[in-house]
PDB file of N, CA and C in Angstrom:
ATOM      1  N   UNK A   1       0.816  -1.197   0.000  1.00  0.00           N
ATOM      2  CA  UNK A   1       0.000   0.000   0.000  1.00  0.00           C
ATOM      3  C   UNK A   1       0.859   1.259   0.000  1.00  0.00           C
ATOM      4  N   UNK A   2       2.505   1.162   0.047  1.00  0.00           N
ATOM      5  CA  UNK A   2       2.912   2.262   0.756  1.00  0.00           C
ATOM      6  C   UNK A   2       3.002   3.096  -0.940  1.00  0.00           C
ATOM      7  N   UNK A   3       2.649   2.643  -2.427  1.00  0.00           N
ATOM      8  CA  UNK A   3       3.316   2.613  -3.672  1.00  0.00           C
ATOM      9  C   UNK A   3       2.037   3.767  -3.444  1.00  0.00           C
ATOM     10  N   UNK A   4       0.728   3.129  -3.248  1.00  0.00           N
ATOM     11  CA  UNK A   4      -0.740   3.663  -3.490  1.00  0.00           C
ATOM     12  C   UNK A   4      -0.862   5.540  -2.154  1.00  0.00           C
ATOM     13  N   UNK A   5      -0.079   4.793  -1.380  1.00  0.00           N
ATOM     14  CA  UNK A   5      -0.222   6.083  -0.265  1.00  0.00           C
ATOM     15  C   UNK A   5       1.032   7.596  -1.498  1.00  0.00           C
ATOM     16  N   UNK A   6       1.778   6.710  -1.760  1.00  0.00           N
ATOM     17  CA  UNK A   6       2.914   7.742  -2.228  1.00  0.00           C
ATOM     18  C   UNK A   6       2.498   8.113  -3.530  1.00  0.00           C
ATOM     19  N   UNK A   7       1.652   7.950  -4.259  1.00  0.00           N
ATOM     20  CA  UNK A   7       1.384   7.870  -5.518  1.00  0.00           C
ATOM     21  C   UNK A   7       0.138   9.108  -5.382  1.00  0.00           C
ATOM     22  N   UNK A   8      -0.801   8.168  -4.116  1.00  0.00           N
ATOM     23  CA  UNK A   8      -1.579   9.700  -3.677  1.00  0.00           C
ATOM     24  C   UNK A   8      -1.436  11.048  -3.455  1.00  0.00           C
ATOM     25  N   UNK A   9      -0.308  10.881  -3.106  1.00  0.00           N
ATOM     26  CA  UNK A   9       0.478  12.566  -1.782  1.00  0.00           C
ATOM     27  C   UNK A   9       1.009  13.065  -3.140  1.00  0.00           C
ATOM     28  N   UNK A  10       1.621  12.467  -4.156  1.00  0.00           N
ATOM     29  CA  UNK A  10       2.128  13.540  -5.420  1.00  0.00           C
ATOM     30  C   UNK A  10       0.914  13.896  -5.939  1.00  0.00           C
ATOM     31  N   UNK A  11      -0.260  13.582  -6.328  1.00  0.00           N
ATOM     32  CA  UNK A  11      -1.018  13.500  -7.338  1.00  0.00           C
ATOM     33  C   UNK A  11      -1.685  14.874  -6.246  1.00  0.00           C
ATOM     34  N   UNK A  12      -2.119  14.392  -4.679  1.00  0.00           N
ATOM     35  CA  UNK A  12      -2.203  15.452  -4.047  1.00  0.00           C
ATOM     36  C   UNK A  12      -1.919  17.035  -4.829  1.00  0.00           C
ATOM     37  N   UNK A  13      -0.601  16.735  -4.442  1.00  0.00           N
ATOM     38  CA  UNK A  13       0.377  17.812  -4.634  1.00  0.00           C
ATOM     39  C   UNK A  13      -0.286  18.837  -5.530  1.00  0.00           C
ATOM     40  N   UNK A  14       0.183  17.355  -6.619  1.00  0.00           N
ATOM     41  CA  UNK A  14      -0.105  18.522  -8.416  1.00  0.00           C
ATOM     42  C   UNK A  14      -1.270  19.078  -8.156  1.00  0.00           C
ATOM     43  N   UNK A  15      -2.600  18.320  -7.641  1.00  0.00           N
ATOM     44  CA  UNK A  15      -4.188  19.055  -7.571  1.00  0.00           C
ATOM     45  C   UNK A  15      -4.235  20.159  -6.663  1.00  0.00           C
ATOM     46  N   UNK A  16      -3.531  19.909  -5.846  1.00  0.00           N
ATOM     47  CA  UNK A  16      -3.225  21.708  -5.040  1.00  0.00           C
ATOM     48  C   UNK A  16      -2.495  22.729  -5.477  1.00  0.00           C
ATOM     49  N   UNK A  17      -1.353  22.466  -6.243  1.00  0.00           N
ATOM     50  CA  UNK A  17      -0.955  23.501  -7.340  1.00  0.00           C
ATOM     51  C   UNK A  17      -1.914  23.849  -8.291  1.00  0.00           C
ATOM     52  N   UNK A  18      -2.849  23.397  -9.122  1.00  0.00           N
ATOM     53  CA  UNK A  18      -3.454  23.595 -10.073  1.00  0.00           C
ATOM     54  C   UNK A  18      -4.716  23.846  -9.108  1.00  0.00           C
ATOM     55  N   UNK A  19      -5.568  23.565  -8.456  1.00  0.00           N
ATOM     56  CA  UNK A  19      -7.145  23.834  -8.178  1.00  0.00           C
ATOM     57  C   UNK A  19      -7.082  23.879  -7.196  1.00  0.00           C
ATOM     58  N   UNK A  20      -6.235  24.054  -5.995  1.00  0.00           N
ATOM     59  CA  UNK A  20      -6.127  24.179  -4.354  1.00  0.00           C
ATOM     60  C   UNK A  20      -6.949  23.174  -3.733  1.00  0.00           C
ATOM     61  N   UNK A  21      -7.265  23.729  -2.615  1.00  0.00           N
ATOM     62  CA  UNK A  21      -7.903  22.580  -1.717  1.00  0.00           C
ATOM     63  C   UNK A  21      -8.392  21.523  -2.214  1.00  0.00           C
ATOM     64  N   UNK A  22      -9.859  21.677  -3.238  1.00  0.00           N
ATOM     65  CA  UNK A  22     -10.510  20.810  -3.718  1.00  0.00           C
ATOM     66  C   UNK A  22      -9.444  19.791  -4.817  1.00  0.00           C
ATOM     67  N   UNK A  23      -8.692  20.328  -5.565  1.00  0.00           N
ATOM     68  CA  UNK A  23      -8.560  19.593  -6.872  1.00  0.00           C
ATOM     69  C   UNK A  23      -7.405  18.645  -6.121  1.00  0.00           C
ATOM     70  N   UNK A  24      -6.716  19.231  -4.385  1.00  0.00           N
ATOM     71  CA  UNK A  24      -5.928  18.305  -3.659  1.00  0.00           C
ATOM     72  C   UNK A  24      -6.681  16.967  -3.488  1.00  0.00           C
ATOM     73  N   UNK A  25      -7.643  17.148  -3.576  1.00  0.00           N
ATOM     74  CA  UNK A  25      -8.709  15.789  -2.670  1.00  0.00           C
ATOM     75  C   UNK A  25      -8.957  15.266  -3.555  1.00  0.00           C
ATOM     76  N   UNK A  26      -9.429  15.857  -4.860  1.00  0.00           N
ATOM     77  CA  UNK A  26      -9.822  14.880  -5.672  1.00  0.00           C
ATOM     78  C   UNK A  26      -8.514  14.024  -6.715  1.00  0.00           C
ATOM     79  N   UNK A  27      -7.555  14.720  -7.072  1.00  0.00           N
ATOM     80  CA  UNK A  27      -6.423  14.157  -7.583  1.00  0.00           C
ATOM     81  C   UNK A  27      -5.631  12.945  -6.488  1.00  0.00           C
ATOM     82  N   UNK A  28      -6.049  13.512  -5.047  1.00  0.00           N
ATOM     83  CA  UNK A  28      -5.202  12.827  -4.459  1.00  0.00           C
ATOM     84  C   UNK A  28      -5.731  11.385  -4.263  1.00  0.00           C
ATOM     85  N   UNK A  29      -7.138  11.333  -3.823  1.00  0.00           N
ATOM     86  CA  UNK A  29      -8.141   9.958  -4.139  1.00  0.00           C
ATOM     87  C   UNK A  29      -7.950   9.367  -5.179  1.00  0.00           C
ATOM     88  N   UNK A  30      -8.291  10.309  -6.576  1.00  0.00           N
ATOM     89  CA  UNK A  30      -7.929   9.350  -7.799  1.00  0.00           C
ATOM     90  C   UNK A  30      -6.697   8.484  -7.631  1.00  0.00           C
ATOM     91  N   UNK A  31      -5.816   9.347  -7.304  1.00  0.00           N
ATOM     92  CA  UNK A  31      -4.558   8.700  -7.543  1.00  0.00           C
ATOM     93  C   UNK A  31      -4.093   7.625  -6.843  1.00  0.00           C
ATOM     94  N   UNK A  32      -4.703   7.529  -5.622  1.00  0.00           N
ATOM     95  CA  UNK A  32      -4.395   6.315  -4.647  1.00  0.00           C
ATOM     96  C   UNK A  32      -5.270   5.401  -5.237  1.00  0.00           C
ATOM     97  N   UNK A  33      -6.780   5.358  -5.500  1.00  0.00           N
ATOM     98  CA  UNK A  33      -7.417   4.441  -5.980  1.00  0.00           C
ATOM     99  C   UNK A  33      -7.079   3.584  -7.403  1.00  0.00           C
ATOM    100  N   UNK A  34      -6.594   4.875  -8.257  1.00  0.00           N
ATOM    101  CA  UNK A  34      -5.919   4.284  -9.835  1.00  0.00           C
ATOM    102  C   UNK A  34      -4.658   3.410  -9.541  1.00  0.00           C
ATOM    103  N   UNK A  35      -4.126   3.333  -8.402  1.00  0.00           N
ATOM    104  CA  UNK A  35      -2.694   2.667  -8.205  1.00  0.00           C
ATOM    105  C   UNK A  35      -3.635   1.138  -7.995  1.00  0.00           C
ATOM    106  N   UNK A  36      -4.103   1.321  -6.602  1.00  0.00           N
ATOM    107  CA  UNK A  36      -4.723   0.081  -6.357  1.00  0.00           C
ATOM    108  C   UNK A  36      -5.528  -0.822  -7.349  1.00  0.00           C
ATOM    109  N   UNK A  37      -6.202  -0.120  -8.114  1.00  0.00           N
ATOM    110  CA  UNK A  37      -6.806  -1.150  -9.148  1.00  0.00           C
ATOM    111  C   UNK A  37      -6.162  -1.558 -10.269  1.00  0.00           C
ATOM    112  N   UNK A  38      -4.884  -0.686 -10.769  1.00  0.00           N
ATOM    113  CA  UNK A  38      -4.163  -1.405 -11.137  1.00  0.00           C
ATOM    114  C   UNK A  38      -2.996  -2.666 -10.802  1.00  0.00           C
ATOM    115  N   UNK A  39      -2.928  -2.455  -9.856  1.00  0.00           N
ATOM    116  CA  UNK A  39      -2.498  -3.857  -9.020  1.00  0.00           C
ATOM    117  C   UNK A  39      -2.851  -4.898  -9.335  1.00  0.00           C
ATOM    118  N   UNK A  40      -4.810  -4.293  -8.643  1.00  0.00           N
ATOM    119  CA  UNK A  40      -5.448  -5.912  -8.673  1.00  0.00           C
ATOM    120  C   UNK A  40      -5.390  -6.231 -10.078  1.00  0.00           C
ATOM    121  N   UNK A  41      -5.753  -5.264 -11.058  1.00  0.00           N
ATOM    122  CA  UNK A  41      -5.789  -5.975 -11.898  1.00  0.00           C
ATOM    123  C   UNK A  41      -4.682  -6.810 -12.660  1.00  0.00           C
ATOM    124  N   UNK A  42      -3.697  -6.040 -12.644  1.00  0.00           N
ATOM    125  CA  UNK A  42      -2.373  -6.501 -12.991  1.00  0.00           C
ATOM    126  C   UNK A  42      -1.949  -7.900 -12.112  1.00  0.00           C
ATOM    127  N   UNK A  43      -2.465  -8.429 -11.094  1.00  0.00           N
ATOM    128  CA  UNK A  43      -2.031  -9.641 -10.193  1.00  0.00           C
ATOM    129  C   UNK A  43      -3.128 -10.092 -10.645  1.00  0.00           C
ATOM    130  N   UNK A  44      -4.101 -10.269 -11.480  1.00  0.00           N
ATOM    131  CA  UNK A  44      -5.424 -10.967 -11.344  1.00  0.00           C
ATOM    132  C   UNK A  44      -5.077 -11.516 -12.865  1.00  0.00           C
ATOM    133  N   UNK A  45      -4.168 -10.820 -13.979  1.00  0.00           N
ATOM    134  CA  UNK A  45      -3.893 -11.541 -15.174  1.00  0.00           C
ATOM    135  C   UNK A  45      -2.882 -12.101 -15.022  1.00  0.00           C
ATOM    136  N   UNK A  46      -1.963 -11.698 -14.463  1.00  0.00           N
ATOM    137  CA  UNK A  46      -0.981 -12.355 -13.535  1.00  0.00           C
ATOM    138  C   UNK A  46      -1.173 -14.074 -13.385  1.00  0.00           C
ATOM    139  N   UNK A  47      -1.999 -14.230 -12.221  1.00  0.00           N
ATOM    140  CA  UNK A  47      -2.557 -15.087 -11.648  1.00  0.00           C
ATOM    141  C   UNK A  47      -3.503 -15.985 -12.788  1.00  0.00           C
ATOM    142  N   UNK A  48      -4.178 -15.119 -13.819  1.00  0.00           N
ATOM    143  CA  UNK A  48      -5.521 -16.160 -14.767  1.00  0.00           C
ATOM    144  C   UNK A  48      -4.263 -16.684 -16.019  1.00  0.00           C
ATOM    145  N   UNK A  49      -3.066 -16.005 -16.396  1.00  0.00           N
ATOM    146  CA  UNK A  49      -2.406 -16.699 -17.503  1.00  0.00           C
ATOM    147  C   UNK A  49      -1.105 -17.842 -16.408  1.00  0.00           C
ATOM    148  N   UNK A  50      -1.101 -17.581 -15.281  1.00  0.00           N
ATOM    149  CA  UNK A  50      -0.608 -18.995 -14.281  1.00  0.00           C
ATOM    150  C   UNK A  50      -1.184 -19.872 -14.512  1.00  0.00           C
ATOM    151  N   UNK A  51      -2.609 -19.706 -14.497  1.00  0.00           N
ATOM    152  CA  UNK A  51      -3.465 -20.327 -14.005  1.00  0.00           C
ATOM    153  C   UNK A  51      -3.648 -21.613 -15.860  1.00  0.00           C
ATOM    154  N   UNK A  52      -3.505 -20.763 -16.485  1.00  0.00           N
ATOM    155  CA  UNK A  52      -4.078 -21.462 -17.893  1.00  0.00           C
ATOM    156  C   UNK A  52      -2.652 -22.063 -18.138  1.00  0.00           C
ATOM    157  N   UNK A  53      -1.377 -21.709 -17.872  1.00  0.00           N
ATOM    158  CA  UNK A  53       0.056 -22.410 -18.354  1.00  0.00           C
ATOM    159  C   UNK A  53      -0.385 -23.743 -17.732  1.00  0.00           C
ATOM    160  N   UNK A  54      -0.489 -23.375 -16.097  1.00  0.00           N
ATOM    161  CA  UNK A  54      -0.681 -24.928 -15.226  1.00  0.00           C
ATOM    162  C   UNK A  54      -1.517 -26.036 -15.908  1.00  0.00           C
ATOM    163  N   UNK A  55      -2.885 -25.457 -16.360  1.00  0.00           N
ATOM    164  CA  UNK A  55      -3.573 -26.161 -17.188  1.00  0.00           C
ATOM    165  C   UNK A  55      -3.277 -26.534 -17.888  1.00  0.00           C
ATOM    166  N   UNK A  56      -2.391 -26.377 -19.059  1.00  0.00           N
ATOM    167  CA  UNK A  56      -2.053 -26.468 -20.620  1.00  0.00           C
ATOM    168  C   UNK A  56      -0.797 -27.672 -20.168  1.00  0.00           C
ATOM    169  N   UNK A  57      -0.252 -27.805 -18.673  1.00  0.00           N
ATOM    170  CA  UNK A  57       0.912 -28.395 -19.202  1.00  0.00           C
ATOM    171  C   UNK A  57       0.385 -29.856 -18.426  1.00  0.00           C
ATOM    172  N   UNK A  58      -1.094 -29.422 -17.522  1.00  0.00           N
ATOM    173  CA  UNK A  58      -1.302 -31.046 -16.987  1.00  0.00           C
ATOM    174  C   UNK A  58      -2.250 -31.753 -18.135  1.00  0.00           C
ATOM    175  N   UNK A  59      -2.752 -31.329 -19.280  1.00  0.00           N
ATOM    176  CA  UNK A  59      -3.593 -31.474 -19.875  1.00  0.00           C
ATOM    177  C   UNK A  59      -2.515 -32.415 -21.059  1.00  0.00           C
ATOM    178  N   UNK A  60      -1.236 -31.306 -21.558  1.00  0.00           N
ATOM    179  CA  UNK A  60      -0.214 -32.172 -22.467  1.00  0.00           C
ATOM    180  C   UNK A  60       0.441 -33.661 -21.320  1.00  0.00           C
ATOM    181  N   UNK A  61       0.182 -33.120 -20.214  1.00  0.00           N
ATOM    182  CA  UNK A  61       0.928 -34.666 -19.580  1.00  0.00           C
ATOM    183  C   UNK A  61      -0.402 -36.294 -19.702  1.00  0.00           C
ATOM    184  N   UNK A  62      -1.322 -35.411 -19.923  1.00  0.00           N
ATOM    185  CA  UNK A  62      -2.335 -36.662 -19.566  1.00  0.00           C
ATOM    186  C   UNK A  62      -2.718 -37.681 -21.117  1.00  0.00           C
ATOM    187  N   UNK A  63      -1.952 -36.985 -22.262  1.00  0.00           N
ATOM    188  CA  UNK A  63      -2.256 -37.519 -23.086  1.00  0.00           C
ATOM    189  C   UNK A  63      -1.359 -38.706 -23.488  1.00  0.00           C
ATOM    190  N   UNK A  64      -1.894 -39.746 -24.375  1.00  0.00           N
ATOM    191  CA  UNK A  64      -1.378 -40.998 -24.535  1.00  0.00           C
ATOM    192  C   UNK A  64      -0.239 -40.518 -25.776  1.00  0.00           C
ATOM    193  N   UNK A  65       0.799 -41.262 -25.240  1.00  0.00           N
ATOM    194  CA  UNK A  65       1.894 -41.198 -26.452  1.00  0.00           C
ATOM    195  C   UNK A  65       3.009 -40.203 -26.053  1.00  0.00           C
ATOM    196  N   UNK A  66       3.992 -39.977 -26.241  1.00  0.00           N
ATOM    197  CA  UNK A  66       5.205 -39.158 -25.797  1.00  0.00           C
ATOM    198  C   UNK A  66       5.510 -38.386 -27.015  1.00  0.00           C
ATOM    199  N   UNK A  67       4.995 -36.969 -26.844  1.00  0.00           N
ATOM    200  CA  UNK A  67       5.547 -36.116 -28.553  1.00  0.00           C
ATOM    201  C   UNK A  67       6.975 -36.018 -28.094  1.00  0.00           C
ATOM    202  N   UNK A  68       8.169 -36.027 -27.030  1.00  0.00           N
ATOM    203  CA  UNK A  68       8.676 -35.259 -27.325  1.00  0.00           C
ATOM    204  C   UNK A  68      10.300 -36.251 -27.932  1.00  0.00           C
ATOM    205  N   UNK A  69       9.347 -37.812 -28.256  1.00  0.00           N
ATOM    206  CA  UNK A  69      10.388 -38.875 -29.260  1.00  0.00           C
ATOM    207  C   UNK A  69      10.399 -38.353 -30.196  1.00  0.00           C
ATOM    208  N   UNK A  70      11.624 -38.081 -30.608  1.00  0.00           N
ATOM    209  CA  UNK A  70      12.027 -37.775 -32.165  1.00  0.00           C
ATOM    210  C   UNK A  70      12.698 -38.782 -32.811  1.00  0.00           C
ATOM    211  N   UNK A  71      12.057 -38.946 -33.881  1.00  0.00           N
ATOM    212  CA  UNK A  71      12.720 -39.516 -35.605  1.00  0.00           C
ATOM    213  C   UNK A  71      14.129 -39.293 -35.857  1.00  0.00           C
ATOM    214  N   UNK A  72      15.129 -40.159 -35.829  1.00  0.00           N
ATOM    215  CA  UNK A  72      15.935 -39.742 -36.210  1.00  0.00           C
ATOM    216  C   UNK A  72      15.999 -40.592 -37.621  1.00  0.00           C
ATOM    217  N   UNK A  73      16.549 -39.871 -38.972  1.00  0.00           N
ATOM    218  CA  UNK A  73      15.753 -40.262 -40.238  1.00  0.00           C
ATOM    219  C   UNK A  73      17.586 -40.457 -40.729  1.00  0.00           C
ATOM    220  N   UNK A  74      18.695 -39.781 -40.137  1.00  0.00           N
ATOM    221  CA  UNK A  74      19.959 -39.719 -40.870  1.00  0.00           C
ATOM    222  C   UNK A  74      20.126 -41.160 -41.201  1.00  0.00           C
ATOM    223  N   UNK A  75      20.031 -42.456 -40.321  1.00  0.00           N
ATOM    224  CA  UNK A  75      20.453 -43.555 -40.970  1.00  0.00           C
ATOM    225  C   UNK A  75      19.870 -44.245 -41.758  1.00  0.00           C
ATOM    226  N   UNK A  76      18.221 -43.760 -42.393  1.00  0.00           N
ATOM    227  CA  UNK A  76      18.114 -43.950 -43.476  1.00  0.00           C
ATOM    228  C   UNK A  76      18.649 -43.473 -44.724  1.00  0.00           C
ATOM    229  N   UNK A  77      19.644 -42.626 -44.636  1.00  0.00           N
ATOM    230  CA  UNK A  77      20.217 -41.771 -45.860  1.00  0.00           C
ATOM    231  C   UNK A  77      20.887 -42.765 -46.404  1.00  0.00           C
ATOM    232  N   UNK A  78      21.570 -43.963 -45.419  1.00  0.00           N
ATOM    233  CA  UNK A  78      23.277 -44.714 -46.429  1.00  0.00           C
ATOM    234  C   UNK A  78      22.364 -45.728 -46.621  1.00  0.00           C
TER     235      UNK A  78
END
């Protein structure tokens, strides 16, 4: 939280330079709240493309047959 508190107090800042009291409160809210939801959201795709790798690699283990035997074709050449 300390990214969302510090992210607030500048945004603060700028809204009290530009619109004083009021535009302090409202820049400074935005700005703590816009940190936080980008978080979640950023840990929540995070977390849903984890989530689909894990899937994708128990799904290739459960199938019959081993892709990852390879052909080796050179000693048919002589």
């Amino acid at each position: 939280m300390l990214g969302a508190l510090s992210a607030g107090k500048k945004a603060a800042t700028y809204g009290y330079k530009k619109y004083g009291v009021p535009g302090a409160v409202v820049a400074g809210t935005g700005g703590a709240v816009g940190v936080v939801v980008a978080k979640k959201g950023a840990k929540a795709i995070v977390e849903s493309k984890a989530k689909d790798a894990a899937d994708d690699e128990e799904s290739n283990g459960s199938e019959t047959g081993s892709s990852s035997e390879t052909y080796d074709d050179s000693a048919d050449l002589e």
